[in-house]
Protein backbone atom coordinates (compact mmCIF):
# COMPACT_ATOMS: atom_id res chain seq x y z
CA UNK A 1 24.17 -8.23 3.59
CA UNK A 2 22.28 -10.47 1.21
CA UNK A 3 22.45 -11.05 -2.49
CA UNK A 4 18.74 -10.59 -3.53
CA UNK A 5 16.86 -12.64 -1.40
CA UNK A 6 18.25 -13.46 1.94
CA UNK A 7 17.81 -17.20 3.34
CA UNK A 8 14.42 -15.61 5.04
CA UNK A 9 12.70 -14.46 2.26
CA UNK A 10 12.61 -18.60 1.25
CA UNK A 11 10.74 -18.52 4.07
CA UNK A 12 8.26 -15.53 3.73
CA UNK A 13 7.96 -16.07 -0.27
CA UNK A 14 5.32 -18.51 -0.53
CA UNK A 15 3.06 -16.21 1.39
CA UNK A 16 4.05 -12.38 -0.06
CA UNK A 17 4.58 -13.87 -4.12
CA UNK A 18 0.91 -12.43 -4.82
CA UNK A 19 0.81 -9.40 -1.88
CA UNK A 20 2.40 -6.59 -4.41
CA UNK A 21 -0.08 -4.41 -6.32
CA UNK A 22 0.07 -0.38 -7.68
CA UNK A 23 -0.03 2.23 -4.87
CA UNK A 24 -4.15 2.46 -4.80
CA UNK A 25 -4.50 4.31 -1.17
CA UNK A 26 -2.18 7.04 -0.27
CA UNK A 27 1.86 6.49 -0.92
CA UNK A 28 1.77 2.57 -1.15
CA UNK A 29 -1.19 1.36 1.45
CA UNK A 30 -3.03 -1.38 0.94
CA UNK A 31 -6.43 -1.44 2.14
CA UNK A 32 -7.71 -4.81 0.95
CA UNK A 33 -8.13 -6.87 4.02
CA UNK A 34 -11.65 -7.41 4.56
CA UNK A 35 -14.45 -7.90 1.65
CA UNK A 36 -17.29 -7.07 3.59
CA UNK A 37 -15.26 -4.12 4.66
CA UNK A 38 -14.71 -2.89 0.61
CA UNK A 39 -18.27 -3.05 0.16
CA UNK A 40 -18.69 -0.27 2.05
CA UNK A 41 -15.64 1.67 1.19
CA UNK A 42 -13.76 0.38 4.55
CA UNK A 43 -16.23 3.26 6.25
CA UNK A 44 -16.30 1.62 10.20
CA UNK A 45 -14.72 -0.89 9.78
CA UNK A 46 -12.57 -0.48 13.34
CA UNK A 47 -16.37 -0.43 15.00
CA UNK A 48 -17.40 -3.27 12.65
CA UNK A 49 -16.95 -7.24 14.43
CA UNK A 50 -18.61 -8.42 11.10
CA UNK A 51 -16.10 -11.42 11.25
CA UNK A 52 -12.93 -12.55 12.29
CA UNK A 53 -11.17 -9.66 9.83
CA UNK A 54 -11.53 -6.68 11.96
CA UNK A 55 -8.48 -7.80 13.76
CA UNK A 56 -6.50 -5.67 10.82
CA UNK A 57 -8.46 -2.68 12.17
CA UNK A 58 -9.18 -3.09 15.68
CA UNK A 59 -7.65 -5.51 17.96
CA UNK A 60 -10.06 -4.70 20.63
CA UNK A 61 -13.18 -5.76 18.75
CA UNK A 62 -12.31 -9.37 18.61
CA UNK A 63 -13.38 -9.16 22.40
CA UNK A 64 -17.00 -9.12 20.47
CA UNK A 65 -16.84 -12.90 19.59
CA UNK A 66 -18.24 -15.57 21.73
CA UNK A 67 -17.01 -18.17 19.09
CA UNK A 68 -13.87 -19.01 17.11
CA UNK A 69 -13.93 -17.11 14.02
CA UNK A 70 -11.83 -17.60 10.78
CA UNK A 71 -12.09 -15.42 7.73
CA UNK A 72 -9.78 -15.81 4.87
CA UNK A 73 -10.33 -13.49 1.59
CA UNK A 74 -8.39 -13.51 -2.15
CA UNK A 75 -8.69 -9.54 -3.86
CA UNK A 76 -8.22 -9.17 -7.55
CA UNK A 77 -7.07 -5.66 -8.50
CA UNK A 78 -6.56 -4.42 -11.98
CA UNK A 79 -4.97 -1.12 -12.16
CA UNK A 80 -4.75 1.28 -15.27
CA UNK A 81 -1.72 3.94 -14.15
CA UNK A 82 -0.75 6.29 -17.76
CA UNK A 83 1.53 8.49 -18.03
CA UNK A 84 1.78 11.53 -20.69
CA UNK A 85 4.60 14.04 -21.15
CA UNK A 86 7.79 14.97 -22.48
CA UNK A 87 11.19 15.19 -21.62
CA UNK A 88 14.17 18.07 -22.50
CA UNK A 89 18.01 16.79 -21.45
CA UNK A 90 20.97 19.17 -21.63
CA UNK A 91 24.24 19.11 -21.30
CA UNK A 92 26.28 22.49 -19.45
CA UNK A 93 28.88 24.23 -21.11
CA UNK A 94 31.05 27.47 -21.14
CA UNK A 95 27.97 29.00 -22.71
CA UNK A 96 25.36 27.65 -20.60
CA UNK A 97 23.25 24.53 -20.77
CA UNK A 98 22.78 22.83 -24.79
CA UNK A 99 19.70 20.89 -25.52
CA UNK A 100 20.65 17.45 -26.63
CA UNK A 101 17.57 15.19 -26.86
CA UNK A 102 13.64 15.86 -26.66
CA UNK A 103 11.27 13.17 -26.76
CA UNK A 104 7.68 12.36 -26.01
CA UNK A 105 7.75 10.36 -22.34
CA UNK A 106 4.49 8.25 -22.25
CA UNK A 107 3.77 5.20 -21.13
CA UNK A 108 0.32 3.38 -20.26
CA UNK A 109 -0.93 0.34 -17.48
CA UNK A 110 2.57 1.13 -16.31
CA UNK A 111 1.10 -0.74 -13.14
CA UNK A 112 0.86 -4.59 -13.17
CA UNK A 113 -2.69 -6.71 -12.07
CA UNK A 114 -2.44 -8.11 -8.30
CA UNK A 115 -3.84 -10.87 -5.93
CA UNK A 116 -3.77 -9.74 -2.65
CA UNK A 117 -4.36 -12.78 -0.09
CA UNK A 118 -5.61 -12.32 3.85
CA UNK A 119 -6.37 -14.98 6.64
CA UNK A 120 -7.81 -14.14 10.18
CA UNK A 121 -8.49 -16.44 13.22
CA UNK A 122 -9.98 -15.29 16.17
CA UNK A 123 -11.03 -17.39 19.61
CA UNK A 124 -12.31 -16.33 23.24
CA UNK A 125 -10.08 -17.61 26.31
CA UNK A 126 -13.37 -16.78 28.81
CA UNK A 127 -15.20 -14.30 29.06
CA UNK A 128 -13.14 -11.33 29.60
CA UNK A 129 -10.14 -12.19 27.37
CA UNK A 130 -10.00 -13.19 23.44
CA UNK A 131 -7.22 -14.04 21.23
CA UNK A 132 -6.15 -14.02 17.28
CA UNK A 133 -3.58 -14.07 14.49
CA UNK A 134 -3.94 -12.08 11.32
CA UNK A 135 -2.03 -12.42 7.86
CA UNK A 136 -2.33 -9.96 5.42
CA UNK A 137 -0.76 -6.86 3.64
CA UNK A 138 -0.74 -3.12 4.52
CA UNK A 139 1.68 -1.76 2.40
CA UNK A 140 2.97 -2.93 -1.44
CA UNK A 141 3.49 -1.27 -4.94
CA UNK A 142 4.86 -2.20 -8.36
CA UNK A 143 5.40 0.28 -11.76
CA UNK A 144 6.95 -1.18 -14.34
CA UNK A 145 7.91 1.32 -17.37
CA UNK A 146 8.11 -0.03 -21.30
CA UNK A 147 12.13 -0.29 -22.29
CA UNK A 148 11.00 2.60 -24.90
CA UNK A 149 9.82 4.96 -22.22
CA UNK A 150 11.63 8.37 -22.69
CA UNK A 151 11.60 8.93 -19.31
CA UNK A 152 13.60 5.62 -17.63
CA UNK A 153 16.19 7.78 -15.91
CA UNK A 154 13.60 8.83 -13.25
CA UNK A 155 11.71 5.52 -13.11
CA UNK A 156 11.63 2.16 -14.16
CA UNK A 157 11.00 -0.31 -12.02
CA UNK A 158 9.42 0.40 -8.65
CA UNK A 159 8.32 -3.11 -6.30
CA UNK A 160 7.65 -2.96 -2.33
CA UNK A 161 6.07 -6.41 -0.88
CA UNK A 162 4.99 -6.68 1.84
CA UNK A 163 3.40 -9.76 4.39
CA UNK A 164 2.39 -8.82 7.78
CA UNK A 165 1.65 -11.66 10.44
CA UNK A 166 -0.64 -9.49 13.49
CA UNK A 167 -1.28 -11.81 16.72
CA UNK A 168 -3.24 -9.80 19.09
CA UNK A 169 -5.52 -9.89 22.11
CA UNK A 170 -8.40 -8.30 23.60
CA UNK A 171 -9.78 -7.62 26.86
CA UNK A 172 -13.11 -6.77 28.07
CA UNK A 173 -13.01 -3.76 30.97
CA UNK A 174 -16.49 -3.56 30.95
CA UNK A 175 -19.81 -4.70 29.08
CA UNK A 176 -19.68 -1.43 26.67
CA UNK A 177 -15.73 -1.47 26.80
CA UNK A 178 -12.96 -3.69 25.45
CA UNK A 179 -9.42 -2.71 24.53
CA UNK A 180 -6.93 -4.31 22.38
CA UNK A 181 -2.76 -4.98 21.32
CA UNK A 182 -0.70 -6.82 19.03
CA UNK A 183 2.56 -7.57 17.22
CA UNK A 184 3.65 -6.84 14.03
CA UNK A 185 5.83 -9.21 12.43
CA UNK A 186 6.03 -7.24 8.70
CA UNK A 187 8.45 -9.28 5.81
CA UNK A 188 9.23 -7.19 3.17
CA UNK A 189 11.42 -6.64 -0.28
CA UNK A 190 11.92 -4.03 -2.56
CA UNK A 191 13.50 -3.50 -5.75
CA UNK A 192 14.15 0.09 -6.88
CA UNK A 193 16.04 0.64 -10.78
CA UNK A 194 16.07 3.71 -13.42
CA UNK A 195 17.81 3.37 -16.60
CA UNK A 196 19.29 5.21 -19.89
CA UNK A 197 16.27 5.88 -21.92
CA UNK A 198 16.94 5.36 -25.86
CA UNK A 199 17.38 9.42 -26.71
CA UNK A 200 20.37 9.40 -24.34
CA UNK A 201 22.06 6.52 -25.36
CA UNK A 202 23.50 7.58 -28.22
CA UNK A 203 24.61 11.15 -26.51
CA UNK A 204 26.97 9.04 -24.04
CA UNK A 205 28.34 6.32 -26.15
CA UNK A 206 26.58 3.60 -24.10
CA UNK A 207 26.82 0.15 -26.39
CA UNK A 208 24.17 -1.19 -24.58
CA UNK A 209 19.98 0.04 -24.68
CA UNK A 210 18.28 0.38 -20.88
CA UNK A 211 21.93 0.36 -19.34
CA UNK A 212 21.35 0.36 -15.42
CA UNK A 213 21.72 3.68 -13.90
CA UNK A 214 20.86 2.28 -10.96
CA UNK A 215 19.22 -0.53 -9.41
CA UNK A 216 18.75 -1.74 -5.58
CA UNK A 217 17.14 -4.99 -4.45
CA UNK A 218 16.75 -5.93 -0.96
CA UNK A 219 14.87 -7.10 1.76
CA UNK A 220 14.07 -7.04 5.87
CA UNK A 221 12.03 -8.10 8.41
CA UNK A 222 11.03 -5.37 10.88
CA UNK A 223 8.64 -5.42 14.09
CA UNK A 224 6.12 -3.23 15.38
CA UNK A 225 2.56 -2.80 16.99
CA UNK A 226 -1.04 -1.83 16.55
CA UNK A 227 -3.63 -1.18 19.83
CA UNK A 228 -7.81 -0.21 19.63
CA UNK A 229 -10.66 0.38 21.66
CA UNK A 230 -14.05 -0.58 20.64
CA UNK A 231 -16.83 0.94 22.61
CA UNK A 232 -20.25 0.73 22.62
CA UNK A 233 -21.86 3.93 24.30
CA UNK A 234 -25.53 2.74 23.24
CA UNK A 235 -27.48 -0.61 22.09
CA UNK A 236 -26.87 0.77 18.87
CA UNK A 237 -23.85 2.33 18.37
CA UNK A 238 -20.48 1.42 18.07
CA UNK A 239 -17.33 3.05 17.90
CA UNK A 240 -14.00 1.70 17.24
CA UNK A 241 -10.30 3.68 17.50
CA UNK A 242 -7.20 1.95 16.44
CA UNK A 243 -3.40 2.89 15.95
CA UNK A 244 -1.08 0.88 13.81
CA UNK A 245 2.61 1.85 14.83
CA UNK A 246 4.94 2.74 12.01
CA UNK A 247 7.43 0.15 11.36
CA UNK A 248 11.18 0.62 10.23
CA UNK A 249 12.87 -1.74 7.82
CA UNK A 250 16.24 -1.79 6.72
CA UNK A 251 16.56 -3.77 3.12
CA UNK A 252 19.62 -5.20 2.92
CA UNK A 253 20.81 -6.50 -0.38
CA UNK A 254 22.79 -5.56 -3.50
CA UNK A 255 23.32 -2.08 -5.45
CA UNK A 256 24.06 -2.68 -8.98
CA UNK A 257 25.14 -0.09 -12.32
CA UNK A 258 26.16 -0.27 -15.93
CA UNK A 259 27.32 3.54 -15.83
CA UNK A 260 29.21 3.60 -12.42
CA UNK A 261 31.62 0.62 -11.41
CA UNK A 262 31.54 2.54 -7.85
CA UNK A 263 28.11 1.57 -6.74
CA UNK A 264 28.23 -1.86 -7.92
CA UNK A 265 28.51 -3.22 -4.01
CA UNK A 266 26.36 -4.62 -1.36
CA UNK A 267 24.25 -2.18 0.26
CA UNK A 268 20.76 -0.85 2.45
CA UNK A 269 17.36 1.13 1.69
CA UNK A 270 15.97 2.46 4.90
CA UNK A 271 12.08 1.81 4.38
CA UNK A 272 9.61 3.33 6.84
CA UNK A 273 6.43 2.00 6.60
CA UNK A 274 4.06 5.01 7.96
CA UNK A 275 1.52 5.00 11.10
CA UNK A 276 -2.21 4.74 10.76
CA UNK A 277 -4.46 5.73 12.71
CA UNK A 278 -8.62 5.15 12.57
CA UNK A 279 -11.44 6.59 13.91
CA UNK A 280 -14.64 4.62 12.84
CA UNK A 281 -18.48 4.45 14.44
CA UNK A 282 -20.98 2.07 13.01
CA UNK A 283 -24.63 3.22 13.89
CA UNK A 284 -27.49 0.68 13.60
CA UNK A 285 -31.05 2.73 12.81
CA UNK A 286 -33.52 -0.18 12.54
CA UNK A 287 -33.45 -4.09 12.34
CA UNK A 288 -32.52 -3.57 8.35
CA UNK A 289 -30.58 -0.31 8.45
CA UNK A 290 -27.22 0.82 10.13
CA UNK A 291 -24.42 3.49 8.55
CA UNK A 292 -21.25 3.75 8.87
CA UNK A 293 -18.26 5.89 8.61
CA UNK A 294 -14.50 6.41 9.07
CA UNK A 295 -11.93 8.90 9.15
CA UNK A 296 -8.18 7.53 8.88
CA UNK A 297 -4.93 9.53 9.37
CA UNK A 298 -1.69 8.15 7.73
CA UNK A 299 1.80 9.45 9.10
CA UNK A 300 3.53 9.23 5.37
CA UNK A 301 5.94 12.20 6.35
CA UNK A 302 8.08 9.77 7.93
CA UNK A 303 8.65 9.09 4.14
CA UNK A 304 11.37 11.53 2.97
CA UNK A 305 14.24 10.12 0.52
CA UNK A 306 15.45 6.70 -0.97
CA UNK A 307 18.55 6.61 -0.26
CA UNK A 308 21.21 3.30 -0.72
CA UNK A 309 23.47 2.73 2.68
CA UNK A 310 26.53 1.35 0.83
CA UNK A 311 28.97 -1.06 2.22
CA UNK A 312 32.12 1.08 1.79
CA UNK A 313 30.20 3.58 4.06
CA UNK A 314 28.58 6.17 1.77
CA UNK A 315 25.33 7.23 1.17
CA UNK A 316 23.53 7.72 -2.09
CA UNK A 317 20.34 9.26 -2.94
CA UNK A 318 17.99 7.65 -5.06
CA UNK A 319 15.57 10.41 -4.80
CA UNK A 320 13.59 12.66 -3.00
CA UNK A 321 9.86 11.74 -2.07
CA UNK A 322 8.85 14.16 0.57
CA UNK A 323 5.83 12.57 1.06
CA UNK A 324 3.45 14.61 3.56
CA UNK A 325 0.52 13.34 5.76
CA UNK A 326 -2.64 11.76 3.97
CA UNK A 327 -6.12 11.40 5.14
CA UNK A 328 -9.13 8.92 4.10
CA UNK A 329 -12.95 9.85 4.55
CA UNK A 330 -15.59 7.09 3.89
CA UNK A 331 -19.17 6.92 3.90
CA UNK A 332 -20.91 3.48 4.13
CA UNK A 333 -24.48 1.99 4.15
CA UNK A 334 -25.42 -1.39 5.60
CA UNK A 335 -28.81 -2.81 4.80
CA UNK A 336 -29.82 -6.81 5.72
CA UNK A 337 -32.36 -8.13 3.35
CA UNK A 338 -33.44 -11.48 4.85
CA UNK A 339 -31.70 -13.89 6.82
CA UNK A 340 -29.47 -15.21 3.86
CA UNK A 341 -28.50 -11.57 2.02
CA UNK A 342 -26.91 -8.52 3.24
CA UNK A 343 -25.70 -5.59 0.96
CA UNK A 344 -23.79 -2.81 1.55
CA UNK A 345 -22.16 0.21 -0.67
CA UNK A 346 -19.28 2.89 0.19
CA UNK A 347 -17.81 5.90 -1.00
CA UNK A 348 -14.17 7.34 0.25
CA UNK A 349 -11.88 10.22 -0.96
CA UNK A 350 -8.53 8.98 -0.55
CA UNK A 351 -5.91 12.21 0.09
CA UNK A 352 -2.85 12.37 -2.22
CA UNK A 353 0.77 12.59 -0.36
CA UNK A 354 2.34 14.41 -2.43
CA UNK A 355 2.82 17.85 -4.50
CA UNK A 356 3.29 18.59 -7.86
CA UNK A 357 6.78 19.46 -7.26
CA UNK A 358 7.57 16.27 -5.46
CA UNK A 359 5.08 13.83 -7.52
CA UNK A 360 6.99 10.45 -7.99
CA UNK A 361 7.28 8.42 -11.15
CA UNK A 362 8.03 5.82 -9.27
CA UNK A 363 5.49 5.93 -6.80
CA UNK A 364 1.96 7.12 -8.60
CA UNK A 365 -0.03 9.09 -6.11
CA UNK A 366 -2.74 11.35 -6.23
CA UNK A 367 -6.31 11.57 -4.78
CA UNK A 368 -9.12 9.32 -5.42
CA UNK A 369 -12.30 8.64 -5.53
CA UNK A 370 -13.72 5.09 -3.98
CA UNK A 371 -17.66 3.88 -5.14
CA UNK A 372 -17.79 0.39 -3.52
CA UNK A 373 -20.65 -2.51 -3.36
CA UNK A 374 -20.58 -5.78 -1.88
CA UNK A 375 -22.85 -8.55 -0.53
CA UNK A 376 -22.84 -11.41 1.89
CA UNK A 377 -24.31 -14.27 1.18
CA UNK A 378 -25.14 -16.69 4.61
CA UNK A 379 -24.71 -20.10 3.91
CA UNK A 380 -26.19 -21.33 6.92
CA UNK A 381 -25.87 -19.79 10.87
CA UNK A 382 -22.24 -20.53 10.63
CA UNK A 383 -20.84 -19.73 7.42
CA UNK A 384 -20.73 -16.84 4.76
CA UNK A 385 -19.68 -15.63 2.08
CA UNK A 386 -18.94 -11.97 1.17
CA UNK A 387 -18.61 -10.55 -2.52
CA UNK A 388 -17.22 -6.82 -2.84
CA UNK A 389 -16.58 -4.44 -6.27
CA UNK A 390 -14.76 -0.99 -6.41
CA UNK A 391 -14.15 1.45 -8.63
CA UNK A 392 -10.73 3.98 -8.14
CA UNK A 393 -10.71 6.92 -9.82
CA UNK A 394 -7.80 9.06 -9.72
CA UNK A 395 -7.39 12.98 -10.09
CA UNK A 396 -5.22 13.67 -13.22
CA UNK A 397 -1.78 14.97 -11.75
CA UNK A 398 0.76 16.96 -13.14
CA UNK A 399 4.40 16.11 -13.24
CA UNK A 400 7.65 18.49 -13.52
CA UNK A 401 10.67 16.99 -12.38
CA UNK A 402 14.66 17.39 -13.28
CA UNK A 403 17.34 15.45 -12.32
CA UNK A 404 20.95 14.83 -13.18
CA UNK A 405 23.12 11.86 -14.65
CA UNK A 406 25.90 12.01 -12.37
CA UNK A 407 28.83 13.16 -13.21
CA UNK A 408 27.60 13.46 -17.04
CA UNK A 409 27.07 16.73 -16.70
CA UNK A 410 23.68 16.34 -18.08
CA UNK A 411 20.30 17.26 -16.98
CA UNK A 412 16.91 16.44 -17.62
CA UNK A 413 13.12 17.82 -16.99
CA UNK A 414 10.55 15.86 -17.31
CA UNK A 415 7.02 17.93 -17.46
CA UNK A 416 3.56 15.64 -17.87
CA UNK A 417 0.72 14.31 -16.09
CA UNK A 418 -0.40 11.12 -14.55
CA UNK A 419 -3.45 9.38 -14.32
CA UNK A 420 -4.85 6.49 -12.62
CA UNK A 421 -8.00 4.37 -12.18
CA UNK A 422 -8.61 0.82 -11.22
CA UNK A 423 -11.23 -2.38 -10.58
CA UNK A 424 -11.10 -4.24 -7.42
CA UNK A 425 -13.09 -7.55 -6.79
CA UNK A 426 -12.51 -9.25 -3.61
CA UNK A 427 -14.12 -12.53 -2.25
CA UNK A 428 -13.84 -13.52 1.12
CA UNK A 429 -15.31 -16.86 3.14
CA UNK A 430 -16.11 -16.81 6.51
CA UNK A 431 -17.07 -19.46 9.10
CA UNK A 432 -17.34 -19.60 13.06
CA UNK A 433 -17.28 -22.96 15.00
């Protein structure tokens, strides 16, 4: 067990200290790997070899490269997360339950502004077999509730990051066929709290405003593996399948409490970092025109509780998520002006992963709507840069949850709605030598 930080999160820090954001895909993906990809709403990108940044998507289509490739990109996202509602707490008794505190529970940009960094490097050994390393992240959150939010015994502060290092190779089986593997090497820590809101303070005698109820930090590094295909059936078409395995973590680190002397202890947070899987085609239909499309799958029932491992051998639940299986659809236009400019645009519906039953305060999800654009810009035959804008709009969500305090005896509901949209501007530079 660690304290915090382990001695290998020194290591990892100085590449995952930007690489948390709010949940913007389904549960807490992160799809921000590739500008050129944003621009057109990530639609086929695993049938895309645009640059050396498909390797997040599709090992198999660095085969495509008859160069060394690097691409390294920097994404700026500014999320705006609200949430509006109201919570009822009572306390049983002989007589049934007594009301003891109502209060408005809203809060607004509950979800912090994020730079999200990526680096790819891609190189051919001959003619049949390429190589490449990848950095980036896949999966990374963070809500952050005011102290006054009525509400801070289901949520208050909610932080996965994540840093994923992806080396991988490719092999040609024949002239329309390669396929591809690689290694995931995925750092990651987490830090999970809720706390006494101000209305219930008072009711239990606390001396002391936002006393922890609970609070976990912790952190891992876990292993795991992706594998593609990228075929070409025609001159003009392309079509790209990938898998990314899912990837088990175990965050080791410290439980803490101001109400319960019993969980301050070390302790664990199994964290399972779902599957994805793409289907993509990119079709070209003239020397300025090509479309493109995807269709990804994400395995987020693997996600079921947060629950603390402590070290004197109990287990206690943080909460239910119950997250179910999510699915992306995206829609994507390619056109190449001249020589020096090519744009692109993108629209996706992003699938929520959970119901209104089991909707997360913690965790913000619902479904979305992606408009994208984007632009490269060649510098000369070697080097480029690509430019990409989106626009998130999330489906207004409605919240009803209850939970206890412990052995308090008291219980609260919280009934409200969420609501979510965000900007994304990513830059990315490219260059092959």
């Amino acid at each position: 067990m660690s304290q915090h930080f382990s001695v290998r999160a020194s290591v990892c820090m100085a590449l995952i200290s930007f690489s948390s954001t709010s949940a913007l895909a389904a549960g807490f993906q992160v799809n921000e790997h590739s500008a050129n990809g944003l621009g057109r709403a990530m639609a086929g990108q695993a049938a895309m070899p645009e640059n050396a940044s498909v390797l997040a998507t599709n090992p198999a289509a660095i085969g495509m490269f008859t160069t060394s490739h690097f691409s390294a990109s920097v994404s700026f996202i500014d999320p705006n997360v609200d949430v509006n509602g109201q919570t009822t707490s009572s306390i049983s008794t002989d007589a049934g339950p007594v009301i003891i505190a109502s209060a408005d529970a809203s809060d607004d940009d509950i979800a912090d502004t994020a730079i999200v960094p990526s680096f790819f490097y891609v190189r051919p050994l001959n003619d049949a077999w390429s190589v490449g390393v990848g950095g980036f992240t896949a999966y990374g959150l963070r809500s952050d509730y005011s102290d006054d939010f009525e509400a801070l015994h289901f949520a208050d502060t909610a932080e996965v990051k994540s840093f994923t290092l992806n080396p991988a190779v490719s092999y040609k089986v024949s002239d329309t066929l390669r396929v591809g593997f690689g290694l995931n090497l995925t750092y990651a820590e987490a830090e999970i709290s809720s706390a006494l809101p101000n209305s219930l303070t008072p009711v239990l005698g606390v001396p002391v405003a936002n006393a922890s109820v609970f609070k976990l930090e912790g952190d891992d590094i876990g292993y795991g593996w992706n594998a593609g295909i990228f075929w070409q059936p025609t001159a003009t078409t392309n079509i790209g399948f990938s898998h990314r395995a899912e990837t088990k973590l175990e965050l080791d680190g410290e439980v803490s409490s101001a109400l319960s002397a019993d969980l301050n202890q070390a302790g664990s947070l199994d964290l399972n970092l779902a599957a994805i899987t793409e289907i993509a085609i990119d079709q070209v239909l003239d020397a300025q025109w090509s479309i493109q499309a995807s269709f990804v799958f994400t395995d987020w029932s693997a996600f079921q509780k947060l629950e603390a491992n402590l070290a004197n051998g109990e287990d206690f639940l943080i909460k239910e998520e119950n997250f179910d299986d999510s699915w992306r659809g995206s829609l994507g236009v390619t056109y190449k002006l001249n020589d020096e400019y090519t744009l692109r645009a993108g629209y996706a519906y992003d699938d929520g992963v959970v119901t209104i039953e089991n909707r997360s305060l913690s965790i913000p999800d619902t479904d979305r709507h992606w408009v994208t654009a984007g632009l490269t810009y060649a510098i000369d035959t070697d080097s480029s840069v690509d430019v990409a804008y989106a626009y998130i709009n999330g489906r207004e969500a409605s919240i009803n949850k209850t939970r206890g305090l412990g052995a308090t005896g008291i219980s609260s509901t919280m009934v409200g709605s969420q609501s979510a949209t965000a900007h994304i501007l990513s830059v990315q530079f490219n260059t092959q030598f």
